[in-house]
C-alpha atoms as a PDB file:
ATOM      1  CA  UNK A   1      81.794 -75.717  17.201  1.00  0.00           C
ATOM      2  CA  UNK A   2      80.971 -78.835  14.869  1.00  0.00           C
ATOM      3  CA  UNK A   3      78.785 -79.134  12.254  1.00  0.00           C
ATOM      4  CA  UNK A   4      75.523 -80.272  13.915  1.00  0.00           C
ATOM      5  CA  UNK A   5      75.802 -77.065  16.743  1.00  0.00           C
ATOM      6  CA  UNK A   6      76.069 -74.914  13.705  1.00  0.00           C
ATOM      7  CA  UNK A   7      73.293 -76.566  11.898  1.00  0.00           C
ATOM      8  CA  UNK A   8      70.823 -76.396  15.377  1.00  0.00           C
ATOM      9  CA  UNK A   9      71.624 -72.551  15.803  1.00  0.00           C
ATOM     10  CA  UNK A  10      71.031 -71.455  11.944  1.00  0.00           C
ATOM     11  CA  UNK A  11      67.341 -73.813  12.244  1.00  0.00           C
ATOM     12  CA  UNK A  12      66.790 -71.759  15.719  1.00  0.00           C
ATOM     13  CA  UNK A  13      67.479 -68.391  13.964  1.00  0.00           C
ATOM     14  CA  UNK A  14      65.304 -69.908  11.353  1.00  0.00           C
ATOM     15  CA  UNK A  15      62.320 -69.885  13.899  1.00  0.00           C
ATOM     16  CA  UNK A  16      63.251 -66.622  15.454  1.00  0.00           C
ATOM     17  CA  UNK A  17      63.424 -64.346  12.430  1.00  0.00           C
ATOM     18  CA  UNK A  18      59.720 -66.321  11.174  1.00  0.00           C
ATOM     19  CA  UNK A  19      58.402 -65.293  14.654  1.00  0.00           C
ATOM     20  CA  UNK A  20      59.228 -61.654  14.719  1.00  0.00           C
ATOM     21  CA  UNK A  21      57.610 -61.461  10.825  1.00  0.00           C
ATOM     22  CA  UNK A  22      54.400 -63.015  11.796  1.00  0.00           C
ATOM     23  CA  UNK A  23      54.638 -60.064  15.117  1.00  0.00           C
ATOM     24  CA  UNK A  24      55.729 -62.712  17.540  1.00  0.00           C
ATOM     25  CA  UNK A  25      58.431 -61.013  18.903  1.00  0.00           C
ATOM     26  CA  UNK A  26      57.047 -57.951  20.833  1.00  0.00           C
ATOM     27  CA  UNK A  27      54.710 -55.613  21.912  1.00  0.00           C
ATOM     28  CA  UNK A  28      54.353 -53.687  19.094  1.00  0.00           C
ATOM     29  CA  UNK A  29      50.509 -53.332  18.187  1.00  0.00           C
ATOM     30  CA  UNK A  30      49.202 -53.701  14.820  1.00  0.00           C
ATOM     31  CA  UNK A  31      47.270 -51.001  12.638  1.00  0.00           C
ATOM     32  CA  UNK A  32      43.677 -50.297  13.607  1.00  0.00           C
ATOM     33  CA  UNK A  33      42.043 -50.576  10.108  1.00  0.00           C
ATOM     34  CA  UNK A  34      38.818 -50.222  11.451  1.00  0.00           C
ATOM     35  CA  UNK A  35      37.351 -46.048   9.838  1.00  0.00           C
ATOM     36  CA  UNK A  36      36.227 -43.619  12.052  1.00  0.00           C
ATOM     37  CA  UNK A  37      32.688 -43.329  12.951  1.00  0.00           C
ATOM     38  CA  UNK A  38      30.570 -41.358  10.582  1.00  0.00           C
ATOM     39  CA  UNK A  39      29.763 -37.559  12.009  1.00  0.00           C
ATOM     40  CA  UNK A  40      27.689 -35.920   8.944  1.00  0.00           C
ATOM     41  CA  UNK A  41      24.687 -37.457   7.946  1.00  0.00           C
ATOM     42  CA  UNK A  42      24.581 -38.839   4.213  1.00  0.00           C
ATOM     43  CA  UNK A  43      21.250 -40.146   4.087  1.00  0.00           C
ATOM     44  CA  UNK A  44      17.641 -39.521   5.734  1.00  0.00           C
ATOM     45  CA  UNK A  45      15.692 -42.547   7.173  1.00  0.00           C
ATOM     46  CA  UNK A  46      12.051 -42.198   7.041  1.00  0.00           C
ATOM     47  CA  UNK A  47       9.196 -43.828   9.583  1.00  0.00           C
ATOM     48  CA  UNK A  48       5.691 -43.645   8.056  1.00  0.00           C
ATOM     49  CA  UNK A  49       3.104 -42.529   9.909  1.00  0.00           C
ATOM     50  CA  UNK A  50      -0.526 -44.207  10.905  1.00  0.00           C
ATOM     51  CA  UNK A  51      -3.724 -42.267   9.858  1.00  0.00           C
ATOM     52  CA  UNK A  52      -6.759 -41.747   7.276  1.00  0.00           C
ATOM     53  CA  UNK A  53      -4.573 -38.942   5.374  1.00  0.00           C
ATOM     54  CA  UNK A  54      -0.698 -40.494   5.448  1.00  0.00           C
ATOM     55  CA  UNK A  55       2.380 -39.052   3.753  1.00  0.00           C
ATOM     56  CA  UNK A  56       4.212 -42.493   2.929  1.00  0.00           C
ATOM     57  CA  UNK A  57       7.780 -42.786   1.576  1.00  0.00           C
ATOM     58  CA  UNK A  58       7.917 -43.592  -1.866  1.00  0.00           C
ATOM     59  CA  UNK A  59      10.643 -46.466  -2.688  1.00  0.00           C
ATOM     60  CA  UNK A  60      10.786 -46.559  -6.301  1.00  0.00           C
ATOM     61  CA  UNK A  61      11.953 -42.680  -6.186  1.00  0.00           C
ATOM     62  CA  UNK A  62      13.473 -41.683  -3.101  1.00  0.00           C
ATOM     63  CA  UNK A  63      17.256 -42.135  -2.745  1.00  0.00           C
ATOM     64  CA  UNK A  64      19.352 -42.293  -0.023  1.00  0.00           C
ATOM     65  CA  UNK A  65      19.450 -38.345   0.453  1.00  0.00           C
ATOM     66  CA  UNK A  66      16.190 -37.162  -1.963  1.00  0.00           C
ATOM     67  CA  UNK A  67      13.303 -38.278   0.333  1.00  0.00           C
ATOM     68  CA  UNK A  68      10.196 -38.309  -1.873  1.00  0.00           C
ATOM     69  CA  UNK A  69       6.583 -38.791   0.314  1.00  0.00           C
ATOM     70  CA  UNK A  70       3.074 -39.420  -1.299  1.00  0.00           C
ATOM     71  CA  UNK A  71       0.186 -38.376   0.071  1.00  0.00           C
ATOM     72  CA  UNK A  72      -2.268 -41.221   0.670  1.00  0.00           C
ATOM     73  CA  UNK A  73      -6.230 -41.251   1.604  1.00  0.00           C
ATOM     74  CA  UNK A  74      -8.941 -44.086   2.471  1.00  0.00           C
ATOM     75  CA  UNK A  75      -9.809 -46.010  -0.533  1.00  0.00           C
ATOM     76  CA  UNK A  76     -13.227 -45.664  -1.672  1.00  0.00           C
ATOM     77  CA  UNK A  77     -13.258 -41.620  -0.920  1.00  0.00           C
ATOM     78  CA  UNK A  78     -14.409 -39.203  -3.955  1.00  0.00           C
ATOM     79  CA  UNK A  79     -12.934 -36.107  -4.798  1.00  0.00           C
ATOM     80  CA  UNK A  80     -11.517 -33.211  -6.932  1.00  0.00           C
ATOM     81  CA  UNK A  81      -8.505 -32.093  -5.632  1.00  0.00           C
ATOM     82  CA  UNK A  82      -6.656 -31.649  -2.485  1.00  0.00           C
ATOM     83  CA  UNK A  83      -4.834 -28.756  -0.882  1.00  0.00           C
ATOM     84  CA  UNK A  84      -2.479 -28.389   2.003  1.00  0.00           C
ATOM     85  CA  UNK A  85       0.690 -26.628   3.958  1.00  0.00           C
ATOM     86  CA  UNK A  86       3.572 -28.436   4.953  1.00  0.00           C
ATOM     87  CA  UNK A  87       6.827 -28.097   7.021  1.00  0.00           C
ATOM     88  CA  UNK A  88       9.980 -28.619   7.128  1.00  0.00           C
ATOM     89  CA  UNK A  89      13.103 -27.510   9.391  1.00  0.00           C
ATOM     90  CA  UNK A  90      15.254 -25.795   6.279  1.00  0.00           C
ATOM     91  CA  UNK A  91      18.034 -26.160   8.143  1.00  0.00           C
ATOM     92  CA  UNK A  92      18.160 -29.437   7.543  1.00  0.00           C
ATOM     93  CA  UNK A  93      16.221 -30.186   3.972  1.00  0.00           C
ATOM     94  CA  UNK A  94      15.020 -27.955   1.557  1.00  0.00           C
ATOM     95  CA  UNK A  95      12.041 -28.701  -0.639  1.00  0.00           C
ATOM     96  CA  UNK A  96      12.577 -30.258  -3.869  1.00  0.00           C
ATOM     97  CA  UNK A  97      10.621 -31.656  -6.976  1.00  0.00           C
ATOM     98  CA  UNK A  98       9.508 -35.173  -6.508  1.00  0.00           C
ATOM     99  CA  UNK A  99      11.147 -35.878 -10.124  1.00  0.00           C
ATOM    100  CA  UNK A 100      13.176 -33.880 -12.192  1.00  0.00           C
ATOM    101  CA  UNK A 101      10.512 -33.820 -14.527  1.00  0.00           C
ATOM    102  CA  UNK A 102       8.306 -31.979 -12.669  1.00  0.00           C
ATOM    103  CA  UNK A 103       7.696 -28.189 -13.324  1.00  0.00           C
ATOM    104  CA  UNK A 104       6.882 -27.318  -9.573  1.00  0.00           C
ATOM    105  CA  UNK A 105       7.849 -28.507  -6.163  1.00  0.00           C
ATOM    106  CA  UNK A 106       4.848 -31.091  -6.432  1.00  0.00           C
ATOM    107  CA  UNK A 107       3.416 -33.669  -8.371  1.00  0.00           C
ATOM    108  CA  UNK A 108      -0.939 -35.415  -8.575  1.00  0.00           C
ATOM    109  CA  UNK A 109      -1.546 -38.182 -11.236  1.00  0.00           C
ATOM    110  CA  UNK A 110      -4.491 -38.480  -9.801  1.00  0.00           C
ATOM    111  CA  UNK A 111      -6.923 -35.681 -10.447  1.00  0.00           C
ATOM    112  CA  UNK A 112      -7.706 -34.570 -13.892  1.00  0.00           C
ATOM    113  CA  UNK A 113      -5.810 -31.439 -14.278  1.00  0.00           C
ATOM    114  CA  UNK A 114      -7.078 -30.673 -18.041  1.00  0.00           C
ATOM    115  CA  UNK A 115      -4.938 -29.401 -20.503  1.00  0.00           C
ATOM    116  CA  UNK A 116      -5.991 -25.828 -20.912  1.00  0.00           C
ATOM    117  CA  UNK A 117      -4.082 -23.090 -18.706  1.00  0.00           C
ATOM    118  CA  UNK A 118      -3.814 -22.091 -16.136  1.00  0.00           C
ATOM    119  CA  UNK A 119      -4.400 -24.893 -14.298  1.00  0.00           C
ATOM    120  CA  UNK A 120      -5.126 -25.174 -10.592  1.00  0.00           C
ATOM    121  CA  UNK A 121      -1.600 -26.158  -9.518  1.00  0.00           C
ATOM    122  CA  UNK A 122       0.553 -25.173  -6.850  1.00  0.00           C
ATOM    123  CA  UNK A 123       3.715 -26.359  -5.468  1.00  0.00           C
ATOM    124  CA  UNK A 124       5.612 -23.176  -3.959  1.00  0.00           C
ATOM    125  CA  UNK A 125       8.155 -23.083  -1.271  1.00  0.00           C
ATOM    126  CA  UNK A 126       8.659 -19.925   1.419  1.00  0.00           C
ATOM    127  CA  UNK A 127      11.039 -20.978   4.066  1.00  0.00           C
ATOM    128  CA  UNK A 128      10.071 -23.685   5.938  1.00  0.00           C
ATOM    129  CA  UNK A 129       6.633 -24.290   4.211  1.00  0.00           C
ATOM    130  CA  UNK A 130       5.665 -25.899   0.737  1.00  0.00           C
ATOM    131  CA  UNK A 131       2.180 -25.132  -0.306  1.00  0.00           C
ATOM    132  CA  UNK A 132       0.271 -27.464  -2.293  1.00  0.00           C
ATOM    133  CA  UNK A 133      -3.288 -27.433  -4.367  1.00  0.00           C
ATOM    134  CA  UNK A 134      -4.549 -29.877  -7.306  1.00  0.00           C
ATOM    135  CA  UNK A 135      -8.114 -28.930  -8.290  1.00  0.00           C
ATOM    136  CA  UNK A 136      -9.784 -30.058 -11.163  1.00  0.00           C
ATOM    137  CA  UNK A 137     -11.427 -27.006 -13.264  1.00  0.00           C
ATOM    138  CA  UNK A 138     -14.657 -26.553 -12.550  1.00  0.00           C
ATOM    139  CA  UNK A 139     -17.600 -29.237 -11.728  1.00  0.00           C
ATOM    140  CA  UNK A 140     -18.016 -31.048 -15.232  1.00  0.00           C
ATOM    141  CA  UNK A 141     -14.889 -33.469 -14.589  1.00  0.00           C
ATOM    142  CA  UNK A 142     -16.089 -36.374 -12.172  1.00  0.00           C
ATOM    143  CA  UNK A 143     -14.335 -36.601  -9.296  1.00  0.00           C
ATOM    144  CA  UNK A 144     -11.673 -39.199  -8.552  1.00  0.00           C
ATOM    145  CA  UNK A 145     -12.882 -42.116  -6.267  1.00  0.00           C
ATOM    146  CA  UNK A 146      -9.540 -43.209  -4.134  1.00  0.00           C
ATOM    147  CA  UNK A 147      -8.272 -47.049  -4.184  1.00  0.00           C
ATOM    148  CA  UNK A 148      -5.991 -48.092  -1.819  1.00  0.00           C
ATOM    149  CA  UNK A 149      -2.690 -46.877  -3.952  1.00  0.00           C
ATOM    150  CA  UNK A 150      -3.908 -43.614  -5.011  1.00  0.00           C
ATOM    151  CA  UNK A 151      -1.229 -41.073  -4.625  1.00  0.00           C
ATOM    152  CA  UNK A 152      -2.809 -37.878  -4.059  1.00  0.00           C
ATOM    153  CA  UNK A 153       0.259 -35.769  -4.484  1.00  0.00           C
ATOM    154  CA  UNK A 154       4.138 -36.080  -3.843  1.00  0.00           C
ATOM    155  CA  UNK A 155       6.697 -33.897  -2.548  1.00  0.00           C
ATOM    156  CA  UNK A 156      10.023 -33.961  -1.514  1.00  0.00           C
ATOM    157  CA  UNK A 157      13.100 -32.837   0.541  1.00  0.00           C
ATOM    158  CA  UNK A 158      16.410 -33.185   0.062  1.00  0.00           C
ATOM    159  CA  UNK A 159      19.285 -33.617   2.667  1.00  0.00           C
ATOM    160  CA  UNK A 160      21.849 -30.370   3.326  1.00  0.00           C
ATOM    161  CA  UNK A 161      25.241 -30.746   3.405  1.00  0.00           C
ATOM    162  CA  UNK A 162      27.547 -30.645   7.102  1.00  0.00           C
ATOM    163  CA  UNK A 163      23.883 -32.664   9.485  1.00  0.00           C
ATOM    164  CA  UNK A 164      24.877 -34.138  12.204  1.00  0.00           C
ATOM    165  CA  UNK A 165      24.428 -38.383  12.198  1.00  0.00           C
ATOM    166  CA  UNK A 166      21.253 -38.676  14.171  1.00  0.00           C
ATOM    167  CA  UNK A 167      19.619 -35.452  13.503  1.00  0.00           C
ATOM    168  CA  UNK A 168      16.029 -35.690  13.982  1.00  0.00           C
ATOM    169  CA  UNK A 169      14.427 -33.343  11.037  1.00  0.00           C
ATOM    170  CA  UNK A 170      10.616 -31.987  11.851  1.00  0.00           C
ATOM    171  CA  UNK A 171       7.659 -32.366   9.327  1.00  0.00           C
ATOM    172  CA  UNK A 172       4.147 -31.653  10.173  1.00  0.00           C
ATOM    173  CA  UNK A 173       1.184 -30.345   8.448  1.00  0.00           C
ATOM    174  CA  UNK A 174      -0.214 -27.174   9.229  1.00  0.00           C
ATOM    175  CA  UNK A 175      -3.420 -27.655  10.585  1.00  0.00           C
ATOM    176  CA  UNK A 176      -6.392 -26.641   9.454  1.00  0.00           C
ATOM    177  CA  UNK A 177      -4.448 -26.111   6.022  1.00  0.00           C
ATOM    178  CA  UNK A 178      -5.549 -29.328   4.723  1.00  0.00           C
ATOM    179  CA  UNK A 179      -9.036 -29.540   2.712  1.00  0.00           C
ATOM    180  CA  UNK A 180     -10.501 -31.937   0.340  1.00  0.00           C
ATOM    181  CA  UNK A 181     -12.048 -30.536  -2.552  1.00  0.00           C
ATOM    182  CA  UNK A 182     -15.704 -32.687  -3.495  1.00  0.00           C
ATOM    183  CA  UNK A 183     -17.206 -30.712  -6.027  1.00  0.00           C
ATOM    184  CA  UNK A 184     -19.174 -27.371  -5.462  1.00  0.00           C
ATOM    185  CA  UNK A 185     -19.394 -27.810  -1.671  1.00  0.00           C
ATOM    186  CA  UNK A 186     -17.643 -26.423   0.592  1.00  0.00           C
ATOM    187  CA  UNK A 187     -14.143 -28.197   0.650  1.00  0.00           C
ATOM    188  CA  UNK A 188     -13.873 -30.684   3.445  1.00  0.00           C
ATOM    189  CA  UNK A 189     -10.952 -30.163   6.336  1.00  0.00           C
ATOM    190  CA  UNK A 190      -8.577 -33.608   6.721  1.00  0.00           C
ATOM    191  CA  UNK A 191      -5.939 -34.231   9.064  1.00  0.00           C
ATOM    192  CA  UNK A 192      -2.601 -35.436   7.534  1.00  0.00           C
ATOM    193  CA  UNK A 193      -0.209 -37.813   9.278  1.00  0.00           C
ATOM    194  CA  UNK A 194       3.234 -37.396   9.308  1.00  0.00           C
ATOM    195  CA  UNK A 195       6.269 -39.721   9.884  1.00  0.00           C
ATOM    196  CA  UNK A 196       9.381 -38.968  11.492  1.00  0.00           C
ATOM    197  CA  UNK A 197      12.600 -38.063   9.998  1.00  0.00           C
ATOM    198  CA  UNK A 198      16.146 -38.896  10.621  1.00  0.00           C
ATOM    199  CA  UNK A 199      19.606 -37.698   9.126  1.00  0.00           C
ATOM    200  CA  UNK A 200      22.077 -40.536   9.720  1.00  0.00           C
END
């Protein structure tokens, strides 16, 4: 063999040991880097609802698994406090405080609480249902006239651990448990909307 063969086969094994590095050589599949699909839910996805009485998500504090929803009424309506029974599938969510400041499983900025106890607050959890009342004390305070932001009260669930990816969690108001309070009449009876929940 002379000296330009044996330089044309070292430039050809050159080319073959560069193709079989770059996976030229063969039928040997790469590595699928691509995860698995997601089976347990790590968030919960929120639709609001249409309506007079809405329970809309609130952005500022919800997070991706602590679903916080204010309860929201026509603007221009006057009242003293608002009452009403929720639920929930707890095998899902459980009920928790809007913020961790809170003392009970609800929150009102709105209605004038006063400062002298007890006050007419409830935010109690049994099972599946949360119960919540704000009343202002007596009939001295003036009741609240609603804008269009007016947050009427706030709760909140939280996502359990080991739910499914597409879950769909129920909420609904009980009915007939919701009632305005407008002063010394009889309380008023409201229908609250309700949007639909999803684990994914």
């Amino acid at each position: 063999m002379n000296a330009t063969n044996t330089i044309k086969l070292g430039l050809s094994g050159l080319a073959i040991a560069g193709l079989l590095a770059c996976g030229g050589g063969g039928g040997g599949g790469g590595t699928n880097n691509n995860p698995p699909p997601k089976t347990v839910a790590d968030r919960l996805d929120y639709t609001n609802p249409t309506g007079t009485y809405t329970l809309v998500k609130d952005t500022g504090l919800s997070t991706s698994s602590h679903l916080v929803l204010n309860l929201m009424g026509p603007a221009g309506t006057s009242a003293t406090g608002v009452g009403f029974i929720l639920t929930a599938d707890s095998t899902k969510v459980t009920w928790s405080k809007p913020a961790s400041s809170d003392t009970v499983l609800a929150h009102s900025g709105l209605f004038d609480l006063g400062t002298v106890s007890p006050q007419l607050v409830v935010g109690k959890a049994t099972g599946d249902q949360l119960q919540v009342a704000f009343y202002q004390k007596g009939t001295t305070k003036p009741a609240v006239t609603f804008t269009a932001s007016s947050i009427l009260a706030s709760v909140a669930l939280d996502l359990k651990a080991n739910i499914a990816v597409g879950s769909t969690v129920t909420l609904s108001a009980v009915s007939g448990k919701s009632l305005l309070a407008q002063g010394s009449g009889t309380p008023t009876a409201i229908s609250i909307a309700t949007g639909t929940i999803t684990a994914n």
